[in-house]
Protein backbone atom coordinates (compact mmCIF):
# COMPACT_ATOMS: atom_id res chain seq x y z
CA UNK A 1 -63.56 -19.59 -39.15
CA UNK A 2 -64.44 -20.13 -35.55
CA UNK A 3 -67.54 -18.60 -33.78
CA UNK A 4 -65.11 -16.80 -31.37
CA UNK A 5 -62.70 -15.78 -33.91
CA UNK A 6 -65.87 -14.10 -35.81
CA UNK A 7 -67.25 -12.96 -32.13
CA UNK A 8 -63.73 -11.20 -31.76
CA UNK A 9 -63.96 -9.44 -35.18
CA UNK A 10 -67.30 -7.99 -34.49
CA UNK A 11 -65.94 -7.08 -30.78
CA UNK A 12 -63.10 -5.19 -32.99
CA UNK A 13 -65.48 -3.45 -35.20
CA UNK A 14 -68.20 -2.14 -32.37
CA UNK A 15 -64.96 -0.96 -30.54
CA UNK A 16 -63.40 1.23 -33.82
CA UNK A 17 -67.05 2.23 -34.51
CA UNK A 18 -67.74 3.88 -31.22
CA UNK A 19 -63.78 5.46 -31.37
CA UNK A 20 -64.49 6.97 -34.59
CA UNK A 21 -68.10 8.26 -33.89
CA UNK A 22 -67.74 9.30 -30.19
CA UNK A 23 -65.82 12.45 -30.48
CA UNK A 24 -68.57 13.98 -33.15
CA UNK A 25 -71.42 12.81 -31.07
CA UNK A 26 -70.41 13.87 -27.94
CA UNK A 27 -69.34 17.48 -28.72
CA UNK A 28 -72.69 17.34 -31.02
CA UNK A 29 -74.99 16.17 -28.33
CA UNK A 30 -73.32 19.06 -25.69
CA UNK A 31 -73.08 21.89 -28.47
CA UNK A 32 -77.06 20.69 -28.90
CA UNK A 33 -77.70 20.58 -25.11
CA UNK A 34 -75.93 24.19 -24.76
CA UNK A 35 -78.30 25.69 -27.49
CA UNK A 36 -80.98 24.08 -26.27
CA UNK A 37 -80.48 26.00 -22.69
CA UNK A 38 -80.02 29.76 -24.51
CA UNK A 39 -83.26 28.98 -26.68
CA UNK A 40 -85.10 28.39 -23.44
CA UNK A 41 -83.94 30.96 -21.29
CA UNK A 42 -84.19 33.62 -24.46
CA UNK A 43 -87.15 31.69 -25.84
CA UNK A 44 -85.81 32.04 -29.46
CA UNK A 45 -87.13 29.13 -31.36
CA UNK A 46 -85.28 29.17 -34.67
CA UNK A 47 -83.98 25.93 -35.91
CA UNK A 48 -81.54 27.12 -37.40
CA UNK A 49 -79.46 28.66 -34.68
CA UNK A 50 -79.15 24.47 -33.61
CA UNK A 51 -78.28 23.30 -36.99
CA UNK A 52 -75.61 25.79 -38.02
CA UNK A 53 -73.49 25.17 -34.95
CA UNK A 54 -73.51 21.32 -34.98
CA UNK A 55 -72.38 21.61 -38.71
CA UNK A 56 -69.74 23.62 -37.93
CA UNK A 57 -68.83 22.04 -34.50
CA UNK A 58 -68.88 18.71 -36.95
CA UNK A 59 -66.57 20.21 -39.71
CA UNK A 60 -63.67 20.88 -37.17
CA UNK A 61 -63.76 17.78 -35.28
CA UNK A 62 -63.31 16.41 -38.57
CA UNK A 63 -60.79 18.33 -39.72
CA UNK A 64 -58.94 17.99 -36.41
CA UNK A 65 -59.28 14.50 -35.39
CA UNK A 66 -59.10 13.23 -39.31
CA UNK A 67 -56.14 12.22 -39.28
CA UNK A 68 -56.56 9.86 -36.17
CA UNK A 69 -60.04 8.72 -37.52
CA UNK A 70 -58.27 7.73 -40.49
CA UNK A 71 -55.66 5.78 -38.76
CA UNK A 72 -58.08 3.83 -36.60
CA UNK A 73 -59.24 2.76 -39.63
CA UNK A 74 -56.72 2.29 -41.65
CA UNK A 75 -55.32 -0.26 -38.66
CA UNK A 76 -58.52 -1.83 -38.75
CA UNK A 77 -58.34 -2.66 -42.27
CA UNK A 78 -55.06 -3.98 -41.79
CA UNK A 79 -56.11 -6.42 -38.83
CA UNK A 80 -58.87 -7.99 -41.01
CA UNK A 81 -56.60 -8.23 -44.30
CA UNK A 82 -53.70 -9.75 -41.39
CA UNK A 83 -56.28 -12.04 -40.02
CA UNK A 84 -57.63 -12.95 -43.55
CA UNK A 85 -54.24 -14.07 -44.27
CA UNK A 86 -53.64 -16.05 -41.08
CA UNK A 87 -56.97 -18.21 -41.13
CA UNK A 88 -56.72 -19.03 -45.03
């Protein structure tokens, strides 16, 4: 196994990590950010009016974007079983 071939795999993997976890982040980190801006203008402090929307937020992107998650992965899986095959 070549430096670039293993290069390529890790390129793969950084690329399906950040596909999977950007959706949940992003609507986490703006869900957060929105919060964040009614506890300072109402200057209610109670952690968990942040935590119990980001859980929720987090439940429904997962139950909506599962299914695409899954398949991200699942073609993952297959290109490093495929290329397991190929360079052995």
């Amino acid at each position: 196994m070549s430096a670039s071939l293993v290069m390529e795999v890790m390129q793969s993997a950084a690329a399906v990590a950040i596909k999977i976890a950007a959706p949940i982040l992003l609507l986490s980190m703006i869900i957060g950010l929105a919060i964040a801006v009614f506890q300072a203008a109402t200057q209610i402090h109670e952690q968990t009016l942040t935590f119990v929307p980001k859980l929720f937020i987090t439940a429904i992107i997962l139950i909506v974007f599962g299914a695409w998650m899954m398949e991200v992965m699942s073609d993952f899986t297959y290109y490093i079983f495929d290329l397991m095959l190929t360079v052995y």
